[in-house]
PDB file of N, CA and C in Angstrom:
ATOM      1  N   UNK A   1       0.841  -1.171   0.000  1.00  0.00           N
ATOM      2  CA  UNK A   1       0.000   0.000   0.000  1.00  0.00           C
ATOM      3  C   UNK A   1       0.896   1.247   0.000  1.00  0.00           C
ATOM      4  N   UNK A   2       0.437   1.866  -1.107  1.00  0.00           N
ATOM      5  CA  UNK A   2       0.976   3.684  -0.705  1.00  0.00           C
ATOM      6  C   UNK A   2       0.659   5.193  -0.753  1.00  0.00           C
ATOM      7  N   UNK A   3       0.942   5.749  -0.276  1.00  0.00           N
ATOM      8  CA  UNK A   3       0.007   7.257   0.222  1.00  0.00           C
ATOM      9  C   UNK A   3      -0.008   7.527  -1.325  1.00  0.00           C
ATOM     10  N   UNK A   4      -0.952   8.805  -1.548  1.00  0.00           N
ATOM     11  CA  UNK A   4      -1.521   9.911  -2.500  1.00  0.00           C
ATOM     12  C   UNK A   4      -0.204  10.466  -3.309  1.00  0.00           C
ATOM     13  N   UNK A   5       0.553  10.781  -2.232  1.00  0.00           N
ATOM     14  CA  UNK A   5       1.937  11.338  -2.460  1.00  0.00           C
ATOM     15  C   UNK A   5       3.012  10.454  -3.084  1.00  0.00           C
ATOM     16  N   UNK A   6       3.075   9.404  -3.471  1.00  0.00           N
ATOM     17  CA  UNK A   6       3.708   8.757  -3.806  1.00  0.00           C
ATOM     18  C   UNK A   6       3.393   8.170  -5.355  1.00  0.00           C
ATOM     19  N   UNK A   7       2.057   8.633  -5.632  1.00  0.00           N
ATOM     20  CA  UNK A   7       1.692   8.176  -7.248  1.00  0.00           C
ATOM     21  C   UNK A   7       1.962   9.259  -8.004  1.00  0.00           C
ATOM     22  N   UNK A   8       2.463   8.639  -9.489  1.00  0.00           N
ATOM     23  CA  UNK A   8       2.910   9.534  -9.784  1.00  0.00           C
ATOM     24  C   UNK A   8       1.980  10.100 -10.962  1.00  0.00           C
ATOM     25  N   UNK A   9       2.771  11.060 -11.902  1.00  0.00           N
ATOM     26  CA  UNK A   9       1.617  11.941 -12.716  1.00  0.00           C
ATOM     27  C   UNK A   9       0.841  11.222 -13.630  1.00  0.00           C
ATOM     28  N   UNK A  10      -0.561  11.247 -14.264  1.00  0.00           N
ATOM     29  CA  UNK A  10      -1.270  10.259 -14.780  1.00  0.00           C
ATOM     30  C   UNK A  10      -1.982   9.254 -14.691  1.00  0.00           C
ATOM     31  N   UNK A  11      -2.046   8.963 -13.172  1.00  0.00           N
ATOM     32  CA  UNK A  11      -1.911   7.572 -12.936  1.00  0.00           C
ATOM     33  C   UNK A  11      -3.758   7.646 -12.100  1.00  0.00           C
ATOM     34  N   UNK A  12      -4.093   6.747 -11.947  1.00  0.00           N
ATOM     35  CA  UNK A  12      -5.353   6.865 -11.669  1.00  0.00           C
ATOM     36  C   UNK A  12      -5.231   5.644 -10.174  1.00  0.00           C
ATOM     37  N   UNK A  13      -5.877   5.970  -9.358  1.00  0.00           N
ATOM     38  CA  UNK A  13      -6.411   4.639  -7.699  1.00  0.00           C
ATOM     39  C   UNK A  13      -6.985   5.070  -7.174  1.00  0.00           C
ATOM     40  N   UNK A  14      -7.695   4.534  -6.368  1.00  0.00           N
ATOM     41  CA  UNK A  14      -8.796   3.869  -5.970  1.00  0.00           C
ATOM     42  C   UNK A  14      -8.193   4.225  -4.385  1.00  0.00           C
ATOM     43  N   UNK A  15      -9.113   5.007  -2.965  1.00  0.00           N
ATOM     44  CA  UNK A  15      -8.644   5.284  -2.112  1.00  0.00           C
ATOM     45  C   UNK A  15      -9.084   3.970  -1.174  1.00  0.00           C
ATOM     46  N   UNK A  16      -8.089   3.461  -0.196  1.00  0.00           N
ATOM     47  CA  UNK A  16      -8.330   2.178   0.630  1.00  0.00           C
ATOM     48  C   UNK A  16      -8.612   2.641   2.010  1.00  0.00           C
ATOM     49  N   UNK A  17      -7.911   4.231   2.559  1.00  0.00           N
ATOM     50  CA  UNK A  17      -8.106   4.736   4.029  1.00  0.00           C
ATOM     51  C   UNK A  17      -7.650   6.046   3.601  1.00  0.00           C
ATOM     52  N   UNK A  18      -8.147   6.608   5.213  1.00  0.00           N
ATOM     53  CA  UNK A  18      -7.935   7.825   5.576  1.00  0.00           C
ATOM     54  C   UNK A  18      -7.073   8.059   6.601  1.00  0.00           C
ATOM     55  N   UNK A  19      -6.066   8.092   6.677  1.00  0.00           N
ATOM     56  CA  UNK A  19      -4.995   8.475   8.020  1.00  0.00           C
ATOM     57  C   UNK A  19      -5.550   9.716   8.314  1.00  0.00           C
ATOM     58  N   UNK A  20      -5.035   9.780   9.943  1.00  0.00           N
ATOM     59  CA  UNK A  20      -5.369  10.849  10.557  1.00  0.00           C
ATOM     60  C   UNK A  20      -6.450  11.038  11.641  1.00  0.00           C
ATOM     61  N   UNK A  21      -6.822  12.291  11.902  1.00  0.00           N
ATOM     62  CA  UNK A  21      -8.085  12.306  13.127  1.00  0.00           C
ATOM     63  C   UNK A  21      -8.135  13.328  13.232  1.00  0.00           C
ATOM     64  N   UNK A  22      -9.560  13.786  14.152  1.00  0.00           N
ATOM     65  CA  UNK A  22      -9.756  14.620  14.154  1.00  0.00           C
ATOM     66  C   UNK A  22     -10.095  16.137  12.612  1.00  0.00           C
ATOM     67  N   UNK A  23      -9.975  17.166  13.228  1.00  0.00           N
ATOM     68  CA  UNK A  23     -10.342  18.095  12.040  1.00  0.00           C
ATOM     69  C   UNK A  23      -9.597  18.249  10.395  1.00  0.00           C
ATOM     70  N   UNK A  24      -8.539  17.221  10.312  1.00  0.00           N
ATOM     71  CA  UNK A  24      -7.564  17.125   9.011  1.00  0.00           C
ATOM     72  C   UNK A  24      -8.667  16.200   8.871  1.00  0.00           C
ATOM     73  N   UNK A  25      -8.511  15.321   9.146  1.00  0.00           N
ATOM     74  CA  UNK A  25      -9.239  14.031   8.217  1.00  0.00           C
ATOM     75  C   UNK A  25     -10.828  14.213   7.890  1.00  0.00           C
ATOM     76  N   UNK A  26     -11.348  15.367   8.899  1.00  0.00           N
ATOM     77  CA  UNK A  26     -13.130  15.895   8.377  1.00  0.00           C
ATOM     78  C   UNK A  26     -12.910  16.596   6.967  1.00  0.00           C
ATOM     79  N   UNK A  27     -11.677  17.372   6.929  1.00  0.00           N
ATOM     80  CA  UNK A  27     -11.317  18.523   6.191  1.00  0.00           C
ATOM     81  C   UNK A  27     -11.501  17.642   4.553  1.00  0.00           C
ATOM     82  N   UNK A  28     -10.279  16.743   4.854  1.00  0.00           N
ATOM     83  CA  UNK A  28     -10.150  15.532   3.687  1.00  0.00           C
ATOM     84  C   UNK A  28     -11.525  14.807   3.335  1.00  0.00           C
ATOM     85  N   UNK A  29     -11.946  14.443   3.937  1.00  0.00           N
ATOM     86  CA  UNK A  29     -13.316  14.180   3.652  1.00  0.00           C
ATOM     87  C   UNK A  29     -14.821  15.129   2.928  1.00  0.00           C
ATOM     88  N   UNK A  30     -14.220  15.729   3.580  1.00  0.00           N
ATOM     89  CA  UNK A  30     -15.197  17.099   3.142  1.00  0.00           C
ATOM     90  C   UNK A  30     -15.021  17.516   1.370  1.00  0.00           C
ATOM     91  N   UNK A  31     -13.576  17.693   1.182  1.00  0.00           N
ATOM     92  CA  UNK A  31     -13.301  17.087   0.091  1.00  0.00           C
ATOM     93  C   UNK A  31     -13.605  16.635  -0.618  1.00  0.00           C
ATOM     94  N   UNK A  32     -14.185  15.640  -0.486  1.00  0.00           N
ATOM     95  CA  UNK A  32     -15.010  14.668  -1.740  1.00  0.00           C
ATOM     96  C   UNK A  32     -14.267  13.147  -1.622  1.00  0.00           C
ATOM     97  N   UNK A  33     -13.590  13.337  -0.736  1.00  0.00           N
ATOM     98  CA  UNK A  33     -12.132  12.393  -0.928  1.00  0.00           C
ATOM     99  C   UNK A  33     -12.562  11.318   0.444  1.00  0.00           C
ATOM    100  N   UNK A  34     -13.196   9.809   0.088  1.00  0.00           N
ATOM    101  CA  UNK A  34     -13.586   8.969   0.730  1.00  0.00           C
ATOM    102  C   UNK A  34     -12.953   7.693   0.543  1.00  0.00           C
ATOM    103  N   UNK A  35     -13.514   6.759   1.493  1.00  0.00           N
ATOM    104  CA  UNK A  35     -12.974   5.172   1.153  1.00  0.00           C
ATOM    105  C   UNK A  35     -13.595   4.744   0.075  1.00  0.00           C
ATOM    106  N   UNK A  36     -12.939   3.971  -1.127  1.00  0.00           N
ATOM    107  CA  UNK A  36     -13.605   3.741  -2.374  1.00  0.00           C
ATOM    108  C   UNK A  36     -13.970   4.515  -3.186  1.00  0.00           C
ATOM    109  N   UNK A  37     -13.398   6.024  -3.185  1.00  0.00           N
ATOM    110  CA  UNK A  37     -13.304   6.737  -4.413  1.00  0.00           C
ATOM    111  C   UNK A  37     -12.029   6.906  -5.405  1.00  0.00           C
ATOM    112  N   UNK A  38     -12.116   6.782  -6.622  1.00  0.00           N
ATOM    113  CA  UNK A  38     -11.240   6.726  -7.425  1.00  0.00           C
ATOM    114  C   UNK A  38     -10.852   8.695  -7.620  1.00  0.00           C
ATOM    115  N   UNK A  39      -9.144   8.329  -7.872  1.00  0.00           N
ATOM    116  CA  UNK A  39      -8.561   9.630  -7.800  1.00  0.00           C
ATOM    117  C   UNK A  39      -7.487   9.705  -9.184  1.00  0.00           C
ATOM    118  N   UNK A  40      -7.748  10.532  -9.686  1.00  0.00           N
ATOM    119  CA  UNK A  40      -6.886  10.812 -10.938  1.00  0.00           C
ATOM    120  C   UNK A  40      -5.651  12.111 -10.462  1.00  0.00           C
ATOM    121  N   UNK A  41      -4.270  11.273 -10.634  1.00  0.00           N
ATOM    122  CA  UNK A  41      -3.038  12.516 -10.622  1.00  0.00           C
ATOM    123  C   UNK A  41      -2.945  13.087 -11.837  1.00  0.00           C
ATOM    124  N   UNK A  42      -3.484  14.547 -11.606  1.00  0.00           N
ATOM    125  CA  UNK A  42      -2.990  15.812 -13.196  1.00  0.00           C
ATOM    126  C   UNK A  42      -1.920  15.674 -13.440  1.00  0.00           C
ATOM    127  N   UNK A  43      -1.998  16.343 -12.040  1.00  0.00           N
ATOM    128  CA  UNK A  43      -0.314  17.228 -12.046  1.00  0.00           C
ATOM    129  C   UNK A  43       0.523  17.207 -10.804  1.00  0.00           C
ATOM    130  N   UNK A  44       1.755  17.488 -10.974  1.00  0.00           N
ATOM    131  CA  UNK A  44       2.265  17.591  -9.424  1.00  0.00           C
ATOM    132  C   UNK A  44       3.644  18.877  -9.770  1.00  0.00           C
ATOM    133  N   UNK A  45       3.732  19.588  -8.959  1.00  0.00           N
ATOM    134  CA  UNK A  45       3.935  20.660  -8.787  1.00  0.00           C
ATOM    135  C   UNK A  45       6.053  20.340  -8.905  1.00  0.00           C
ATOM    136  N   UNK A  46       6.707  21.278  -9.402  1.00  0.00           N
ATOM    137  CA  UNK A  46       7.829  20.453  -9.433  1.00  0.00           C
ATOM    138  C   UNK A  46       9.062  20.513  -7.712  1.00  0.00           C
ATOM    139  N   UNK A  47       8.222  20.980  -7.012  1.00  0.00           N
ATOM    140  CA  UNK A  47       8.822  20.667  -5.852  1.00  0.00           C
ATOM    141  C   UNK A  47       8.266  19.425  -5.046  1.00  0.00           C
ATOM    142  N   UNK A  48       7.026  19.195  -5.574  1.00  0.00           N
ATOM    143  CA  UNK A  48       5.847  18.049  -4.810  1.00  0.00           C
ATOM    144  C   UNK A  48       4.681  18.722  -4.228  1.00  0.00           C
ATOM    145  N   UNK A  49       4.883  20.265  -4.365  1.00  0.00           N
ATOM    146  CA  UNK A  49       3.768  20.591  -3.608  1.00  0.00           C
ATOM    147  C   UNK A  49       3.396  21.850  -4.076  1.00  0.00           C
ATOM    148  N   UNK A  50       1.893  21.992  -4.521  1.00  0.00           N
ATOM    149  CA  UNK A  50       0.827  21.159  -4.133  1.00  0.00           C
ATOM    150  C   UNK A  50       0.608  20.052  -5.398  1.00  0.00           C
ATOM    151  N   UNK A  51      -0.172  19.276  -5.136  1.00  0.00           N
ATOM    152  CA  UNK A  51      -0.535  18.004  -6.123  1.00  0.00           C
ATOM    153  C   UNK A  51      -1.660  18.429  -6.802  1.00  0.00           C
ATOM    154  N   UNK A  52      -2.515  18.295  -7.979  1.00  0.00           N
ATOM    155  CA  UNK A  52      -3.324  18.475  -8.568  1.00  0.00           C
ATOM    156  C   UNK A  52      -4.154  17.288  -8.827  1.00  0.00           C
ATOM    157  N   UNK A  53      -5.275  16.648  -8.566  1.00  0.00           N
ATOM    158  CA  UNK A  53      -6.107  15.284  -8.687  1.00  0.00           C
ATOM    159  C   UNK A  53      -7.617  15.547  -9.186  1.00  0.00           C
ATOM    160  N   UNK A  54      -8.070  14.975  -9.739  1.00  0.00           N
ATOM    161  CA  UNK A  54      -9.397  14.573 -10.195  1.00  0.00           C
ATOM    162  C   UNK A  54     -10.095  13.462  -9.159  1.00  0.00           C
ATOM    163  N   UNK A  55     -10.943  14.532  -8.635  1.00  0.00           N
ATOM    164  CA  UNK A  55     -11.744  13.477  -7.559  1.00  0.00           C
ATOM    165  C   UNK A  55     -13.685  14.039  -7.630  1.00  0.00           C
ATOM    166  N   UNK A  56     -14.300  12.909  -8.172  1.00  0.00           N
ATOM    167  CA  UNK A  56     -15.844  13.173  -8.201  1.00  0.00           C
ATOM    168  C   UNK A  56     -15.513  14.255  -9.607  1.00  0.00           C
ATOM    169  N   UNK A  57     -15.206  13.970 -10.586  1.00  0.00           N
ATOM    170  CA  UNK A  57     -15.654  15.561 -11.497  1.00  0.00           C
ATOM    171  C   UNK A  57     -15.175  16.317 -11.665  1.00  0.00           C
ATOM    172  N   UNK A  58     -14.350  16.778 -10.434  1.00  0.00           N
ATOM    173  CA  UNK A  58     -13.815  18.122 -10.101  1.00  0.00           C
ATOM    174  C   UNK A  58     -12.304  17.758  -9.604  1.00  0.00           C
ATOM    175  N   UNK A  59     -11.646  19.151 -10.059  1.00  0.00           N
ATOM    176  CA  UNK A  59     -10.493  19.563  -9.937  1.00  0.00           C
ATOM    177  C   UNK A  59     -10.188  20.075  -8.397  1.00  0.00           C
ATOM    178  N   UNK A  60      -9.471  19.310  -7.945  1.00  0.00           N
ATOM    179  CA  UNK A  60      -8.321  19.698  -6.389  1.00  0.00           C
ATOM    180  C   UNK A  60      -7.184  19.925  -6.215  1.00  0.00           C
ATOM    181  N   UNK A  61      -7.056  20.465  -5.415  1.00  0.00           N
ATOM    182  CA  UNK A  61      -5.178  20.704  -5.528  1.00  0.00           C
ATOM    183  C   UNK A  61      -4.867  20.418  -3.581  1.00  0.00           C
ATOM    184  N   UNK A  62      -4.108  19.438  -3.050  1.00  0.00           N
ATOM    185  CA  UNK A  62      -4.035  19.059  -1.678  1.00  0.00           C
ATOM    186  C   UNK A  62      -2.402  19.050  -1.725  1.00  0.00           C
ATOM    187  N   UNK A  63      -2.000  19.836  -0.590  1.00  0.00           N
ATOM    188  CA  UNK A  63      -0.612  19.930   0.050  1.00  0.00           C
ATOM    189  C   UNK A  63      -0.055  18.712   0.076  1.00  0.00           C
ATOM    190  N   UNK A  64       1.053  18.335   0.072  1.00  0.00           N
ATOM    191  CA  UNK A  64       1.645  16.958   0.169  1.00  0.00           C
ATOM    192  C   UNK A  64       1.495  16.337   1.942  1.00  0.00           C
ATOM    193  N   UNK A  65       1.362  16.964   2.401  1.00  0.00           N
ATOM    194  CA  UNK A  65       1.121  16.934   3.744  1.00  0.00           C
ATOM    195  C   UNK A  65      -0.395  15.604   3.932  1.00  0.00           C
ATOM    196  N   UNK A  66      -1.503  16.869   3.232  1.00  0.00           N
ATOM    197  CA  UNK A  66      -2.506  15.989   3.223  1.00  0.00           C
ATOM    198  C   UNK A  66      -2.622  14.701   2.404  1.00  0.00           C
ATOM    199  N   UNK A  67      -1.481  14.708   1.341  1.00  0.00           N
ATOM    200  CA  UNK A  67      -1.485  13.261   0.136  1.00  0.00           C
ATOM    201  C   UNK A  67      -1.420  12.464   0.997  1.00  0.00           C
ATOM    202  N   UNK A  68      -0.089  12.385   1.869  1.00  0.00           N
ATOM    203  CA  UNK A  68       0.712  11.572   2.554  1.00  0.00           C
ATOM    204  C   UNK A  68      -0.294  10.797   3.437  1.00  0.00           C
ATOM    205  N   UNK A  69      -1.595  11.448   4.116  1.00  0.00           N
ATOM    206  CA  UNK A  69      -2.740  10.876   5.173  1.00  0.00           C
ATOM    207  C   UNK A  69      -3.785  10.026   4.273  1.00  0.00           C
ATOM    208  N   UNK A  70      -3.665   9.781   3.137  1.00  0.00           N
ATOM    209  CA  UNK A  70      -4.383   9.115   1.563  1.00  0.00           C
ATOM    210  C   UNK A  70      -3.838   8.011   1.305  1.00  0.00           C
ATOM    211  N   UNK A  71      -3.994   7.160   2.014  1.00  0.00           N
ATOM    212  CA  UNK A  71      -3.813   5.352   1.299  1.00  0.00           C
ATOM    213  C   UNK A  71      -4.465   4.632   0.353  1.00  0.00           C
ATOM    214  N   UNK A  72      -3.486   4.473  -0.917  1.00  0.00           N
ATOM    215  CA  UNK A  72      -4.326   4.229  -1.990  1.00  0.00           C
ATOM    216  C   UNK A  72      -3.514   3.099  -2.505  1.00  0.00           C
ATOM    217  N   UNK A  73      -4.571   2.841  -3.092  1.00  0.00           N
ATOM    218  CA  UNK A  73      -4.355   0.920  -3.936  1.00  0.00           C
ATOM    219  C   UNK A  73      -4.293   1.161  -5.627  1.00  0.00           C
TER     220      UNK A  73
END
């Protein structure tokens, strides 16, 4: 298994968990960004941060901070 942050540009998965607690992980959620939603990488920024993803339709952009709390298959 590996975080958000670790896929690279193009690549499309499927989310397995949510690391974290409390108000980050409501935040992430709030998001659109759940267990069993599929996530498309645009873009990624050339330092790593921020990331650009396709989640539900719509265009996001999440700090590497928050990728890293994104376990994906």
């Amino acid at each position: 298994m590996k975080n958000l942050k670790e896929v690279k540009c193009g690549e499309s998965v499927r989310v397995t968990k949510i690391e974290g607690n409390g108000a980050v992980r409501r935040r992430i959620m709030d998001m659109g960004i759940t267990k069993g939603c599929d996530i498309f990488v645009r873009k990624v920024a050339p330092l790593g941060d921020p990331i650009q993803v396709t989640v539900r339709n719509y265009e996001l952009s999440l700090r590497k901070a928050d990728a890293e709390m994104i376990i994906v298959d």
